[in-house]
Protein backbone atom coordinates (compact mmCIF):
# COMPACT_ATOMS: atom_id res chain seq x y z
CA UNK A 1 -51.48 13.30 -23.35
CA UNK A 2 -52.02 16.41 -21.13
CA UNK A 3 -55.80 16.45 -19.90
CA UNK A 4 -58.07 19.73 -19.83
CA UNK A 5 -58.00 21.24 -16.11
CA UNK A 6 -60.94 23.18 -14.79
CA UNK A 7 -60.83 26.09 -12.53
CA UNK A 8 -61.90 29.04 -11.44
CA UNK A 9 -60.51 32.50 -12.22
CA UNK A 10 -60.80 32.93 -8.14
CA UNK A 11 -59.29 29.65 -7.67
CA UNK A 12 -56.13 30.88 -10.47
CA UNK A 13 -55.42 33.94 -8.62
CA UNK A 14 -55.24 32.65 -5.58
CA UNK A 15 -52.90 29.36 -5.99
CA UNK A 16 -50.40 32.09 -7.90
CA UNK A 17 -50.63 34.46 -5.14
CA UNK A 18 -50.20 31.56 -2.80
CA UNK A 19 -46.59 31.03 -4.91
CA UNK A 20 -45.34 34.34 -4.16
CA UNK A 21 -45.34 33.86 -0.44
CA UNK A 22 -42.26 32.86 1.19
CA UNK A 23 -41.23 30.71 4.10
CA UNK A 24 -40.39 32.31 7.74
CA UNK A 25 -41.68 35.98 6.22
CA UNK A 26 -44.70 37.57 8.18
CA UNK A 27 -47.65 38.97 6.42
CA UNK A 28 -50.48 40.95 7.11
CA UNK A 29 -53.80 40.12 5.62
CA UNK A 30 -57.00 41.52 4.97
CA UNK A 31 -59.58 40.05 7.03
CA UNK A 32 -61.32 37.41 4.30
CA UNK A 33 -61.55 36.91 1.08
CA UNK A 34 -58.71 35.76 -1.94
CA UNK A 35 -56.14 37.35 0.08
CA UNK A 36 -56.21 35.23 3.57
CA UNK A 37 -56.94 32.28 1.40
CA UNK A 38 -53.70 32.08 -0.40
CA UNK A 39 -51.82 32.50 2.79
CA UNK A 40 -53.62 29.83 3.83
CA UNK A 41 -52.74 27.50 0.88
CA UNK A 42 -49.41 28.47 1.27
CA UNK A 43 -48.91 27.10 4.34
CA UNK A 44 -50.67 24.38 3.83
CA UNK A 45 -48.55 22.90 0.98
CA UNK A 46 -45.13 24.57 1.27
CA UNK A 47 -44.43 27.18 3.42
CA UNK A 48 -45.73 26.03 6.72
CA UNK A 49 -43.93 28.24 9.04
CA UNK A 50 -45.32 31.35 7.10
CA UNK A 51 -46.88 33.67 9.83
CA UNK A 52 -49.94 36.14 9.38
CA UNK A 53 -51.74 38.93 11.17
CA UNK A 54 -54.99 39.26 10.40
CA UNK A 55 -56.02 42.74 9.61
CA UNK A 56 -58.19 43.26 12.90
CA UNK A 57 -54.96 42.28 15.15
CA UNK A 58 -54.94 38.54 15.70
CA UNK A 59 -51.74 37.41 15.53
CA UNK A 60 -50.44 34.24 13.97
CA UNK A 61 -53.94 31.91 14.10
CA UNK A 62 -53.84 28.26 13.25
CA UNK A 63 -57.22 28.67 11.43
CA UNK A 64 -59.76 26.36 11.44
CA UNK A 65 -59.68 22.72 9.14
CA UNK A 66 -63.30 25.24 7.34
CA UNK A 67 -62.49 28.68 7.28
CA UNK A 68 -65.33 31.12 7.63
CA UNK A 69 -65.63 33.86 5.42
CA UNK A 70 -64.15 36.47 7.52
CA UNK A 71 -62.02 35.33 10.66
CA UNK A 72 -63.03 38.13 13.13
CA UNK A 73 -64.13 38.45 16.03
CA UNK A 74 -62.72 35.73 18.31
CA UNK A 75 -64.34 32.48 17.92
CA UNK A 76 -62.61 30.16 14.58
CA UNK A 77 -60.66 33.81 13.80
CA UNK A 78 -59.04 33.56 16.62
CA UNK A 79 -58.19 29.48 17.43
CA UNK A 80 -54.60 29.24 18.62
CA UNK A 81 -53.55 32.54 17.86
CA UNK A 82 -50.60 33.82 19.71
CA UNK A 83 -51.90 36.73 20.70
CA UNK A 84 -55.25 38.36 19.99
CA UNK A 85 -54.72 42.72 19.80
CA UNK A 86 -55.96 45.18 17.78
CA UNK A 87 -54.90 46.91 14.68
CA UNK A 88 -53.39 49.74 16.21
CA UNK A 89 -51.44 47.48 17.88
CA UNK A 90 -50.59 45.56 15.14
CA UNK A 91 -50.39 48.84 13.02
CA UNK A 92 -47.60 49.65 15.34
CA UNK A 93 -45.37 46.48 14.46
CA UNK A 94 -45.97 47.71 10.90
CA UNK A 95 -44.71 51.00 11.70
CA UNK A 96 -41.81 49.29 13.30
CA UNK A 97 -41.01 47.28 10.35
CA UNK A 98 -41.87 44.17 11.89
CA UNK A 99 -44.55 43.16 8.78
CA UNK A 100 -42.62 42.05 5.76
CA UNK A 101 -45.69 41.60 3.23
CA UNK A 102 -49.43 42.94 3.17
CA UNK A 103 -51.77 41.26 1.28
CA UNK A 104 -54.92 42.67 0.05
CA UNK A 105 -57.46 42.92 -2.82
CA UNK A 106 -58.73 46.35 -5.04
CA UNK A 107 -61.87 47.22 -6.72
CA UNK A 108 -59.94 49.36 -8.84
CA UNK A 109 -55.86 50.08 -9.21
CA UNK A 110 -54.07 52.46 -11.56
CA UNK A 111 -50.12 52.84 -12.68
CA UNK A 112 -48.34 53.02 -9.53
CA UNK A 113 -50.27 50.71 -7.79
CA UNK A 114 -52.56 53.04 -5.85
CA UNK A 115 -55.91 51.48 -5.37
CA UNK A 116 -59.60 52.08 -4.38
CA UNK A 117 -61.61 49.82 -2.29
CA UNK A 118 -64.37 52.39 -1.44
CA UNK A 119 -66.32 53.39 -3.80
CA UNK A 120 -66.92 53.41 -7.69
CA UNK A 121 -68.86 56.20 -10.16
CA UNK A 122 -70.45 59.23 -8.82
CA UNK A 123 -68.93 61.09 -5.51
CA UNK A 124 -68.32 60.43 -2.09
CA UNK A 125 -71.58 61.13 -0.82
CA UNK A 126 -73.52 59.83 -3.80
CA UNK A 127 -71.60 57.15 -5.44
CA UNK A 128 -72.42 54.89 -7.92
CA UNK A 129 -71.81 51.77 -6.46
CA UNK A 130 -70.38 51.63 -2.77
CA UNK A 131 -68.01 48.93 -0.54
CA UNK A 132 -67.11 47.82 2.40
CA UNK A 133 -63.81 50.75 2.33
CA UNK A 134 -60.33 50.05 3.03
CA UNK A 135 -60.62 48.98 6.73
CA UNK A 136 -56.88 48.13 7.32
CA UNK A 137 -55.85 48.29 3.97
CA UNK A 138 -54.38 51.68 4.06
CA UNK A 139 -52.17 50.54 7.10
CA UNK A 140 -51.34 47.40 5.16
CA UNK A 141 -50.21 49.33 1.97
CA UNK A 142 -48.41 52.08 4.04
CA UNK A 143 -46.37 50.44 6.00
CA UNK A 144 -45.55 46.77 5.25
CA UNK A 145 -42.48 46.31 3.42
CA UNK A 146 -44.06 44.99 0.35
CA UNK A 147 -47.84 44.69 -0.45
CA UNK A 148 -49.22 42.04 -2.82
CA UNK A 149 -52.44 42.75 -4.56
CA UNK A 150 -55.17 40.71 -5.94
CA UNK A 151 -57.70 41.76 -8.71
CA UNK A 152 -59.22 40.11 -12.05
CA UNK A 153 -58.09 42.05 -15.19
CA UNK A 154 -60.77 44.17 -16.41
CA UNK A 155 -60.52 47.91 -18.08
CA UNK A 156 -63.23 49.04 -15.18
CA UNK A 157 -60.42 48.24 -12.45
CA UNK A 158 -56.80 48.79 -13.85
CA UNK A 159 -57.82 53.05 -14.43
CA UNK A 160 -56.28 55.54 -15.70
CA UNK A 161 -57.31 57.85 -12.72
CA UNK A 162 -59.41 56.49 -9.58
CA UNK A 163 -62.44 57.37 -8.61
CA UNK A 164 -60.86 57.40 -5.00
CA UNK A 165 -57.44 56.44 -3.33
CA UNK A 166 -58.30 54.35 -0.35
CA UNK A 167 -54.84 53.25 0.09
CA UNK A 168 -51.61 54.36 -1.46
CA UNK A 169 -49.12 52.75 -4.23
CA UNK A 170 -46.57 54.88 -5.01
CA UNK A 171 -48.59 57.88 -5.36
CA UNK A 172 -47.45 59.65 -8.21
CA UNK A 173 -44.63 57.95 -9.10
CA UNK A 174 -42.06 60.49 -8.78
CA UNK A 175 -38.44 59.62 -7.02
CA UNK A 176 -39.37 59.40 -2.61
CA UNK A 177 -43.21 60.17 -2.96
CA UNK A 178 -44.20 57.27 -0.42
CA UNK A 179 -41.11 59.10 2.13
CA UNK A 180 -42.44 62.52 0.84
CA UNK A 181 -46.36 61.20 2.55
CA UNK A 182 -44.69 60.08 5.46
CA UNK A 183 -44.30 56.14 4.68
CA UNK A 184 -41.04 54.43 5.63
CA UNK A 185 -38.28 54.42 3.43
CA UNK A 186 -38.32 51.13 0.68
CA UNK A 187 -41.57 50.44 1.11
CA UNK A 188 -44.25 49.77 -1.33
CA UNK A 189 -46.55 47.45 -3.91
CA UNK A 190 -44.55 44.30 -5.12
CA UNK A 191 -46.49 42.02 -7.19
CA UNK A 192 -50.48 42.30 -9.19
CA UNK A 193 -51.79 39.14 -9.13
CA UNK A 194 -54.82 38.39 -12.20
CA UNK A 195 -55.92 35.94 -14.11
CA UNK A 196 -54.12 36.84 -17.53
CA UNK A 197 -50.95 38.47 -15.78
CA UNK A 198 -48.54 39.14 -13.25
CA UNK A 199 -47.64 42.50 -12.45
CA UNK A 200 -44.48 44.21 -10.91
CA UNK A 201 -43.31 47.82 -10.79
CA UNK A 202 -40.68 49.53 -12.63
CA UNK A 203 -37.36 50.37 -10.12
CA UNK A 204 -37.09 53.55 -11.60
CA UNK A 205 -40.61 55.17 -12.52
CA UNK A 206 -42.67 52.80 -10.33
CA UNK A 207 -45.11 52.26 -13.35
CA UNK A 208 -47.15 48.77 -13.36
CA UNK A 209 -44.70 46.22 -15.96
CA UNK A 210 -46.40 42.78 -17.18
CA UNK A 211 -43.82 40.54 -15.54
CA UNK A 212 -45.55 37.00 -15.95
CA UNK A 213 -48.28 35.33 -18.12
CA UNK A 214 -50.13 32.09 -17.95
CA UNK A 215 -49.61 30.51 -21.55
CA UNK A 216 -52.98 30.97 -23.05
CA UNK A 217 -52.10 35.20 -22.27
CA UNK A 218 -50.43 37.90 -24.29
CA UNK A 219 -49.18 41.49 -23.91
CA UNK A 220 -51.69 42.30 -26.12
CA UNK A 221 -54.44 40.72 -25.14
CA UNK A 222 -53.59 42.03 -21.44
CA UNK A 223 -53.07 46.16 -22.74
CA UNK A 224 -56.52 45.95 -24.30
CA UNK A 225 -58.12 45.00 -20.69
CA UNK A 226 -56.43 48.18 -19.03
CA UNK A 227 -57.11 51.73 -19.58
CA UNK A 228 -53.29 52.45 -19.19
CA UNK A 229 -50.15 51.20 -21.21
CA UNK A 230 -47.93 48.83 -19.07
CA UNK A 231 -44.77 48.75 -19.51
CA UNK A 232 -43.28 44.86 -20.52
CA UNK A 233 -40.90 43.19 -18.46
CA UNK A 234 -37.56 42.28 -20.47
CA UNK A 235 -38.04 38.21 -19.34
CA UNK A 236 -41.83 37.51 -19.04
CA UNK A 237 -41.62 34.37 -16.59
CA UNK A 238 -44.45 31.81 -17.77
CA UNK A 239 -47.15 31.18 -15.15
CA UNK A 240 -48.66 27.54 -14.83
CA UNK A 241 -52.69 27.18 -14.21
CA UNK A 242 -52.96 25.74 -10.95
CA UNK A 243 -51.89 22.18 -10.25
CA UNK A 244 -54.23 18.94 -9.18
CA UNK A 245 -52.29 19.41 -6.20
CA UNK A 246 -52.91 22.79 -5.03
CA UNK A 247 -56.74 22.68 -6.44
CA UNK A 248 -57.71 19.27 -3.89
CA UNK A 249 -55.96 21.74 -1.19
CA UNK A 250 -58.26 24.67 -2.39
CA UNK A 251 -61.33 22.53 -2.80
CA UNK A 252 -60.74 19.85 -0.07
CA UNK A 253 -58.42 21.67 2.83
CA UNK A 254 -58.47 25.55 2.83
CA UNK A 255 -62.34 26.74 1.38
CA UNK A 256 -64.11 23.26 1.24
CA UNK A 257 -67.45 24.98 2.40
CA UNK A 258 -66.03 27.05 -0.97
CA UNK A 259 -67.22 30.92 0.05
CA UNK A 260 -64.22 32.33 -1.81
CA UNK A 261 -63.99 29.88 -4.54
CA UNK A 262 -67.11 29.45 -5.60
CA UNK A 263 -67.29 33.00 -6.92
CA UNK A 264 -65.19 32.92 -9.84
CA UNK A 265 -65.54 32.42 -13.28
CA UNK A 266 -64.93 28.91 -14.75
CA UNK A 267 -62.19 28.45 -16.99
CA UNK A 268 -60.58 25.13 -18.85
CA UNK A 269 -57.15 25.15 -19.95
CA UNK A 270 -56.24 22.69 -22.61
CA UNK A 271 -52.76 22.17 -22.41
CA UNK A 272 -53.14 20.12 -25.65
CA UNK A 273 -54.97 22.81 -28.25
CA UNK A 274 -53.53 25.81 -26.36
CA UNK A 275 -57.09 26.81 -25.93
CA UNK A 276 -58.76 28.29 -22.91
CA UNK A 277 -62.90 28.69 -22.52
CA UNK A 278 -64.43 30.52 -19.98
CA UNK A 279 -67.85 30.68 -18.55
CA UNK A 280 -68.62 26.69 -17.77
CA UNK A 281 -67.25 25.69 -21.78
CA UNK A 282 -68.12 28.73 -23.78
CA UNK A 283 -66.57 31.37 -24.48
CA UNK A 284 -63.15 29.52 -26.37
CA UNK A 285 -60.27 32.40 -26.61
């Protein structure tokens, strides 16, 4: 008999992000957060010789055993790093072709995959709600080879129209827009990573496509958290909750002072009923 296993949304998205990454590839990451978290579980349990570049130009850190919330600024950022630049000069390899994945997280994404980390409602100057911006992120999408992005599934982030691009997808999804803007050629976002699905992007129109779902997910109940209609991927590849494994690594190894983790929602999968309840036990779906 299969036991219930508790985790976080947080913790979810981050141990399937952590799955995409692959061995002897070098990424760029955003500063803190989900994103430098599941490169970190990567190479903790499979894919040691992973490299990363952290968005503010520190090159290949060994991280410290507690990671801080953001690793800037020298100090545990910085501990055994092969080199410690900038990010113009690590904008630069980019440019080069030298990063082969960016990994980042949106406040708000449409279609293509463009996304808004800057504001939301309102304007510019008098927004609704305002963040931190984009810092490297536009870089990161621009240039890398392929960009990985991390968001929960809610109708407020996967738009229709953003309130504003801070970093580009494939624009408007018409043949060579990225070249069109200036990007290198082949470039562009790979993979959505949520807590109720898995996204790629259509070869041909670029348009977001529901290509994996953990088992207690649906199409439908995915479409009716989006303001958009993706399109459905022909195979829809089944995507486990995390494993005991890769949750004592989360918990134990990569966040045990848990400043990422801890801000999810709780969730319990029983693998038994086929039921899933959110919120600490309520909420059964």
């Amino acid at each position: 008999m299969s036991e219930p296993v508790s985790f976080t949304d947080a913790e979810y998205n981050i141990a399937i992000t952590s799955r995409l990454l692959e061995e002897d590839k070098l990424y760029w990451v955003a500063i803190g957060g989900p994103p430098l978290v599941a490169i970190r579980l990567a190479k903790h349990l499979r894919a040691p010789k992973i490299a990363y570049v952290v968005e503010d130009g520190t090159i290949a850190p060994e991280g410290p055993a507690a990671m801080p919330e953001f690793m800037t600024g020298g100090g545990a950022g910085a501990f055994r790093a092969v080199a410690w630049t900038n990010m113009n000069t690590v904008g630069l390899h980019a440019a080069l072709g030298y990063m082969d994945y960016g990994v980042l997280a949106a406040v708000q994404i449409d279609m293509y995959g463009n996304f808004n980390s800057t504001f939301v409602g309102g304007t510019y100057d008098h927004p609704t709600r305002r963040f931190g911006g984009p810092g490297g992120a536009n870089e990161i999408a621009s240039m890398c080879w392929r960009t990985i992005i991390m968001t929960k599934l809610q109708k407020r982030k996967f738009v229709t129209k953003l309130d504003f691009m801070s970093s580009p997808g494939y624009l408007d999804g018409t043949p060579r827009a990225r070249e069109r803007a200036g990007m290198p050629p082949d470039t562009g976002p790979y993979r959505v990573a949520t807590e109720d699905a898995t996204f790629g992007f259509d070869e041909k129109t670029h348009r977001m496509m529901i290509v994996g779902l953990p088992p207690w997910s649906t199409v439908e109940r995915v479409a009716a958290k989006m303001e958009f209609e993706p399109l459905v991927a022909e195979h829809i590849e089944v995507v486990e909750p995390p494993s005991e494994e890769e949750l004592t690594a989360l918990r134990s190894a990569v966040d045990p002072t848990g400043r990422t983790l801890s801000r999810g929602e709780w969730m319990q999968w029983d693998p038994e009923t086929g039921k899933l309840a959110r919120g600490g036990g309520g909420g059964e779906e």
